[in-house]
C-alpha atoms as a PDB file:
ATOM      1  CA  UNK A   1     -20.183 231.922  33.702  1.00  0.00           C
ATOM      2  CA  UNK A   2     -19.412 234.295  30.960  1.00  0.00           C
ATOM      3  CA  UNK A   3     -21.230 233.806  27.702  1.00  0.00           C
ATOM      4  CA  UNK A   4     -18.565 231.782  24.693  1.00  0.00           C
ATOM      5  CA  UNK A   5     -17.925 233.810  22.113  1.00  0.00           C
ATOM      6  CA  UNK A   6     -19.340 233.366  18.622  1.00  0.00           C
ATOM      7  CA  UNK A   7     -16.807 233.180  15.985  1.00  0.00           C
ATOM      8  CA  UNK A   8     -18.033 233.174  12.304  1.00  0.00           C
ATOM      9  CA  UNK A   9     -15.444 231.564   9.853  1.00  0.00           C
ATOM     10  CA  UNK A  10     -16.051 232.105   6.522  1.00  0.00           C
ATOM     11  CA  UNK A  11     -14.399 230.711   3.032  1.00  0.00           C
ATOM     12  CA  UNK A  12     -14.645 228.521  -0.020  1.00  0.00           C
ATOM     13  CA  UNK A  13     -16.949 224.708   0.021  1.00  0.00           C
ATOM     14  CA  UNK A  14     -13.850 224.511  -2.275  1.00  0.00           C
ATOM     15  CA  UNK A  15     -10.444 225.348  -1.412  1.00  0.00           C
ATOM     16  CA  UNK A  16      -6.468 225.127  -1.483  1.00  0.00           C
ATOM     17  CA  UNK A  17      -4.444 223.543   0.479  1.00  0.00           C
ATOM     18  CA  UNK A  18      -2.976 226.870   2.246  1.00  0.00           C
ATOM     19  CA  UNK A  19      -6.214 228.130   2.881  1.00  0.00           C
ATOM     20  CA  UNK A  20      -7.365 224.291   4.075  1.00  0.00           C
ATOM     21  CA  UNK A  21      -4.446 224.188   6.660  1.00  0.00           C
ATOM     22  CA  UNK A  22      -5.042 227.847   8.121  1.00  0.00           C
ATOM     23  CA  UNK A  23      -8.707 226.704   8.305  1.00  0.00           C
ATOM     24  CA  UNK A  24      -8.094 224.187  10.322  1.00  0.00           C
ATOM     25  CA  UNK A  25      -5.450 225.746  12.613  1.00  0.00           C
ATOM     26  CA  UNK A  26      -7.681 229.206  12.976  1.00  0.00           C
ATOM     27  CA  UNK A  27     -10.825 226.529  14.205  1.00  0.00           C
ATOM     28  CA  UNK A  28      -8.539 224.778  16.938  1.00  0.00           C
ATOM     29  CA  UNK A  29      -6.967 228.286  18.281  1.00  0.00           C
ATOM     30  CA  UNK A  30     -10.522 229.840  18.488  1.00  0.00           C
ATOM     31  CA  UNK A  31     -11.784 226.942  20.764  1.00  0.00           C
ATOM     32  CA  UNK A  32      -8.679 227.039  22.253  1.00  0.00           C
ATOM     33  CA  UNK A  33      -9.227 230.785  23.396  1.00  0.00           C
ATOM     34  CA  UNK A  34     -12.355 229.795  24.710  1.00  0.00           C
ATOM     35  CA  UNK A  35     -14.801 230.756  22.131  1.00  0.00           C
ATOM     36  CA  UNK A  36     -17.254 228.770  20.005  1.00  0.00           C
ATOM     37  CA  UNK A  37     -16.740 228.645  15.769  1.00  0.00           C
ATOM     38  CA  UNK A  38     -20.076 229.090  13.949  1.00  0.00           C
ATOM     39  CA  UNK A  39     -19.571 228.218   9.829  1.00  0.00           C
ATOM     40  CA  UNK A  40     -21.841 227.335   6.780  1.00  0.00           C
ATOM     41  CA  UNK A  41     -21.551 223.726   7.940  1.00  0.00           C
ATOM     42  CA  UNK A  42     -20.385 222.134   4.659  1.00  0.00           C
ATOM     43  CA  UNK A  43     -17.489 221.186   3.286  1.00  0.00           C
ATOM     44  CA  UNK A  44     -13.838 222.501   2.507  1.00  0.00           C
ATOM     45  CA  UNK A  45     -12.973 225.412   4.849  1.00  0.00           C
ATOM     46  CA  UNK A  46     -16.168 225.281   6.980  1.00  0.00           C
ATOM     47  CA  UNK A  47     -15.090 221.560   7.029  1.00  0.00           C
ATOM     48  CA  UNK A  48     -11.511 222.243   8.201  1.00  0.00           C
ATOM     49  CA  UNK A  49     -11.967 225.184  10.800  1.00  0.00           C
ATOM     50  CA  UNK A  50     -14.915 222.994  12.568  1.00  0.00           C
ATOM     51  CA  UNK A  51     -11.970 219.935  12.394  1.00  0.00           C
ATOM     52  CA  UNK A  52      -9.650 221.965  14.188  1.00  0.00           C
ATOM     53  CA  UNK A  53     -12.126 223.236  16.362  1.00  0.00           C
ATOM     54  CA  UNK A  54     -12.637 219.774  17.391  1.00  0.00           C
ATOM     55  CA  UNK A  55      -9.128 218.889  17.889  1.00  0.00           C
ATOM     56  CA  UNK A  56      -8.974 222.028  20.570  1.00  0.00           C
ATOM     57  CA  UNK A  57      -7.671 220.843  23.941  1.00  0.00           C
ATOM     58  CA  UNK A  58     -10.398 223.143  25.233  1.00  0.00           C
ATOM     59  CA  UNK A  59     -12.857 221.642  22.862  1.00  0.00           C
ATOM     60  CA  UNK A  60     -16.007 221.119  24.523  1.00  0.00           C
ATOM     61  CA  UNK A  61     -19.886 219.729  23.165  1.00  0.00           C
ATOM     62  CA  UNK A  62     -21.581 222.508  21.309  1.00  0.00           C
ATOM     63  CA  UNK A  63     -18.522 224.448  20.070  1.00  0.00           C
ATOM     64  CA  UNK A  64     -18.793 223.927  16.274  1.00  0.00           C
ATOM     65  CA  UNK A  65     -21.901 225.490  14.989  1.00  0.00           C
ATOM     66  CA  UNK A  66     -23.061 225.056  11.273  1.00  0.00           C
ATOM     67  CA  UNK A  67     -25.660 226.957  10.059  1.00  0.00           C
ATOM     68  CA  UNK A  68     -26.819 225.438   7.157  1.00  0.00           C
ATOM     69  CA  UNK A  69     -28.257 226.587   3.650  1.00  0.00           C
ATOM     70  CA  UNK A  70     -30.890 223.785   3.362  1.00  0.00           C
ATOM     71  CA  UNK A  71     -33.641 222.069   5.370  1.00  0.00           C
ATOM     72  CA  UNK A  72     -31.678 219.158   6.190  1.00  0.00           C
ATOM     73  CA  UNK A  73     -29.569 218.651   9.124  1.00  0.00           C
ATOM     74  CA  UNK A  74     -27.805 215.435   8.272  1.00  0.00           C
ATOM     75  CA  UNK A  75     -26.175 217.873   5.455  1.00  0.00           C
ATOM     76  CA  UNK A  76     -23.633 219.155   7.929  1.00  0.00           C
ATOM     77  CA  UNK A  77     -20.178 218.165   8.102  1.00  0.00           C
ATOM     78  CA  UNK A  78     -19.104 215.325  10.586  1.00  0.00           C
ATOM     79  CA  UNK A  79     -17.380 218.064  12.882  1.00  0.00           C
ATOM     80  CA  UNK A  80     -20.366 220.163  13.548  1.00  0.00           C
ATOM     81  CA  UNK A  81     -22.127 219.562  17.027  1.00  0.00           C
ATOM     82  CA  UNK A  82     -25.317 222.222  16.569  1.00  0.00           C
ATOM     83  CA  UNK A  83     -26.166 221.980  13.016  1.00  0.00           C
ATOM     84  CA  UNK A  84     -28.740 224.867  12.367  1.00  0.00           C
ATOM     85  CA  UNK A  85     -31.205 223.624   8.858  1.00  0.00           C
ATOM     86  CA  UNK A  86     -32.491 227.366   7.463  1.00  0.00           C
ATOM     87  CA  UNK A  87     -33.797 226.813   4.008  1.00  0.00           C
ATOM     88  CA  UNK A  88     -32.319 230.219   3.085  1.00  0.00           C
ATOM     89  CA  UNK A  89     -29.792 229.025   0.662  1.00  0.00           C
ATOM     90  CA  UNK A  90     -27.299 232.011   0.552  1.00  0.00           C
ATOM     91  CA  UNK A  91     -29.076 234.165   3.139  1.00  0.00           C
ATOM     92  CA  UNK A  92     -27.966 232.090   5.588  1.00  0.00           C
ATOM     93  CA  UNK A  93     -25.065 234.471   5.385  1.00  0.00           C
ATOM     94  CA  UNK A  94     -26.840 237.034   6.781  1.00  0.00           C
ATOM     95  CA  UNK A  95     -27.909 234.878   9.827  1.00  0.00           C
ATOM     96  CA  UNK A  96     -24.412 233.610  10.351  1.00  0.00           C
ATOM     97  CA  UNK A  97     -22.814 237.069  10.531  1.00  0.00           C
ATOM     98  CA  UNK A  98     -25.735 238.163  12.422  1.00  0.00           C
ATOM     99  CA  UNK A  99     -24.924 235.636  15.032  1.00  0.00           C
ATOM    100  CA  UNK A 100     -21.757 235.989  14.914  1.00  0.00           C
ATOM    101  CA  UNK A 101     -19.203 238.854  17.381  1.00  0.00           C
ATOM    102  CA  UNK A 102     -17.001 238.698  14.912  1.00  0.00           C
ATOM    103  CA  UNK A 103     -15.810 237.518  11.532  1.00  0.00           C
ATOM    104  CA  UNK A 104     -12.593 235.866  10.088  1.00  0.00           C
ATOM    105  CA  UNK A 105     -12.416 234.896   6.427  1.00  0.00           C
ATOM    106  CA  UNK A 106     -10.005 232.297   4.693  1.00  0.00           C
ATOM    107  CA  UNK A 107      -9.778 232.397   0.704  1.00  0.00           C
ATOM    108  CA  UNK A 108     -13.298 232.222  -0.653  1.00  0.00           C
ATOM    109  CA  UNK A 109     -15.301 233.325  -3.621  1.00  0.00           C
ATOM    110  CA  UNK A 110     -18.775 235.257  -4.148  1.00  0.00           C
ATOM    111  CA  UNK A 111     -20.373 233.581  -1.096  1.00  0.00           C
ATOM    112  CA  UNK A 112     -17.458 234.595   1.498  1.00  0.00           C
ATOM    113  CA  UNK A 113     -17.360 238.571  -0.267  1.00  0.00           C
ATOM    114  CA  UNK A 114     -20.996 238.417   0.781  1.00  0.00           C
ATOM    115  CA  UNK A 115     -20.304 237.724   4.213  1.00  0.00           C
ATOM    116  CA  UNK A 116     -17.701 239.858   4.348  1.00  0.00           C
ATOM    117  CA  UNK A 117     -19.435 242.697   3.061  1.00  0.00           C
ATOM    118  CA  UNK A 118     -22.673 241.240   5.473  1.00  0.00           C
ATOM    119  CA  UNK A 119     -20.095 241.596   8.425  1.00  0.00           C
ATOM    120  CA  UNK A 120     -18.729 245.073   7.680  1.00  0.00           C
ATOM    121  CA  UNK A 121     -22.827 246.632   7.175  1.00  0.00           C
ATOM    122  CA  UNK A 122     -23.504 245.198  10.455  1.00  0.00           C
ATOM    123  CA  UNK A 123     -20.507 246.654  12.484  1.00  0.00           C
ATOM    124  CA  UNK A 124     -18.838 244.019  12.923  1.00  0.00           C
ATOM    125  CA  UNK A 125     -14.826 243.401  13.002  1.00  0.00           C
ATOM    126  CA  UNK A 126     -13.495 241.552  10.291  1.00  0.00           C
ATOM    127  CA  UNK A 127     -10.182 239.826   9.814  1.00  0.00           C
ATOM    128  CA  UNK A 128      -9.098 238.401   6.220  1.00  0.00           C
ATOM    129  CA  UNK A 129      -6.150 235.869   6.179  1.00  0.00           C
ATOM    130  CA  UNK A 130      -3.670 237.163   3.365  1.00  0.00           C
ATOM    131  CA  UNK A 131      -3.957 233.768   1.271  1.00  0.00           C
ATOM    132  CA  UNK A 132      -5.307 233.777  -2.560  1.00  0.00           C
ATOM    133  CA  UNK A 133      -9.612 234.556  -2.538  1.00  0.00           C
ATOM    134  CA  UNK A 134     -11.589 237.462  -1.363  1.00  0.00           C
ATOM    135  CA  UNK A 135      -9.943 237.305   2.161  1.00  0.00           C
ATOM    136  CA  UNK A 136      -5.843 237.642   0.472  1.00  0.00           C
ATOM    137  CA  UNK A 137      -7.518 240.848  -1.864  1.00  0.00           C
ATOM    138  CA  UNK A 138      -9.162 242.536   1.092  1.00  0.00           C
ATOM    139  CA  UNK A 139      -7.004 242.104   4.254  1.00  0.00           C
ATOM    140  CA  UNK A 140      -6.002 245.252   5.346  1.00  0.00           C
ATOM    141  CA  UNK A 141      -8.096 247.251   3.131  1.00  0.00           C
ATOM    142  CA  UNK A 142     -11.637 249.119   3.957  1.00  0.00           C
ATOM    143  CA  UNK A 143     -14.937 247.887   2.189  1.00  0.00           C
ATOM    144  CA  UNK A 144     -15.915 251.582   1.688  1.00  0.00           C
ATOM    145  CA  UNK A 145     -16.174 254.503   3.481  1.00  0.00           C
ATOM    146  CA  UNK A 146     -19.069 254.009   5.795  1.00  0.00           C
ATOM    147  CA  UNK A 147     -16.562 252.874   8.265  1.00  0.00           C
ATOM    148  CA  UNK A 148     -13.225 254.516   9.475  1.00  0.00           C
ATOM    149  CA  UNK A 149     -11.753 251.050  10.208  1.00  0.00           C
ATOM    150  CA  UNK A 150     -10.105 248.958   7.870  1.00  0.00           C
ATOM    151  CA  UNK A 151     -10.950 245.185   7.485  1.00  0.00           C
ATOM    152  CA  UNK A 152      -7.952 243.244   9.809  1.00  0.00           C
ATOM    153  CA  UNK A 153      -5.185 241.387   8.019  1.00  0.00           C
ATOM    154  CA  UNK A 154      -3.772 237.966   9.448  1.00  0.00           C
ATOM    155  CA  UNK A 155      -0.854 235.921   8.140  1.00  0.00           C
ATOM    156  CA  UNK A 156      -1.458 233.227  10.092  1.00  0.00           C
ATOM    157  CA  UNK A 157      -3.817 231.171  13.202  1.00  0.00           C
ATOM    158  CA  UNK A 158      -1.786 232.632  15.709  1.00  0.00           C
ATOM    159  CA  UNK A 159      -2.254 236.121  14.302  1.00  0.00           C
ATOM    160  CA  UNK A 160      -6.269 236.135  14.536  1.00  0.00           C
ATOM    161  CA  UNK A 161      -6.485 234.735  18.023  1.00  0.00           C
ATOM    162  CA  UNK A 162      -4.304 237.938  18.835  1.00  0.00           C
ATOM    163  CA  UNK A 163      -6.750 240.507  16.772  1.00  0.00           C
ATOM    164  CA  UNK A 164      -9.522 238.532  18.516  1.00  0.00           C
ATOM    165  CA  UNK A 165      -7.684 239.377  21.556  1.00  0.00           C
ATOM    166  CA  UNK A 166      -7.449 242.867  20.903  1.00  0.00           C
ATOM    167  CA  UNK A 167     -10.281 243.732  19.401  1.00  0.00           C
ATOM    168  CA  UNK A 168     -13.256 241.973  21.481  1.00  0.00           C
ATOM    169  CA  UNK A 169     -13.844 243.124  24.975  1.00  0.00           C
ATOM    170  CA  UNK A 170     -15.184 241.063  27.649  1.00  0.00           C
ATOM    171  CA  UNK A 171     -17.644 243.462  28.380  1.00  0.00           C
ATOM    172  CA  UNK A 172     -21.035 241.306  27.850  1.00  0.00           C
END
């Protein structure tokens, strides 16, 4: 059996409604395309991708990873089947894009531009759904010029599944 995919979603403990709603629909197509979602594990969009993850027809027990800032597990959101404690506060960005084959972003402030810019120094494809945060001003834009890429713009759930589709190979 081929190895799941590892999808990082990152974006905003606090978020709007449009950002909220593509969370949620971006979590249920990923598991739906067979992968696994890996998040911060808290609230707002981590909260809402891991939701839809769950509602995924092809949803399946350990598909909705949270890797979380502090020690305790029980900190995770109700949706998350593998929560992963770290104690690294913030630099648990680093482990989640590092785990991660690829990243999407929804809205977000300081803590999702870190894991974007985490994602790009590690090589790693990035899509940014075009809604208001970090994700909106970067989508379809390079970081800088250490890459000849650009980061991937989506306008919608249905859109990243399809760069996902594009851009991973099933070469593992």
């Amino acid at each position: 059996m081929a190895r799941r995919r590892v999808i990082a979603i990152a974006g905003g403990a606090s978020a709007g409604p449009e950002a909220l709603e593509t969370a949620e629909a971006v979590g249920q197509r990923i598991v739906d395309a067979g992968h696994r979602i890996a998040t911060g594990g808290r609230g707002g969009v981590m909260e809402a991708a891991s939701r839809g993850a769950r509602s995924a027809s092809k949803y399946r027990e350990g598909a909705v990873i949270g890797i979380l800032p502090g020690l305790d597990a029980s900190d995770a959101n109700p949706y998350v089947d593998i929560a992963l404690p770290t104690g690294l506060n913030h630099a648990r960005n680093a482990v989640l894009v590092a785990s991660a084959d690829a990243l999407v972003a929804i809205g977000g402030g300081a803590g999702t531009l870190s894991e974007i810019a985490l994602a790009w120094t590690m090589d790693k494809p990035v899509i940014a759904v075009a809604v208001p945060g970090w994700s909106g001003r970067l989508a379809g834009k390079p970081l800088d010029s250490r890459r000849s890429d650009a980061i991937y713009e989506a306008g919608s759930a249905d859109e990243v599944v399809a760069l996902l589709n594009e851009i991973l190979d099933d070469s593992l």
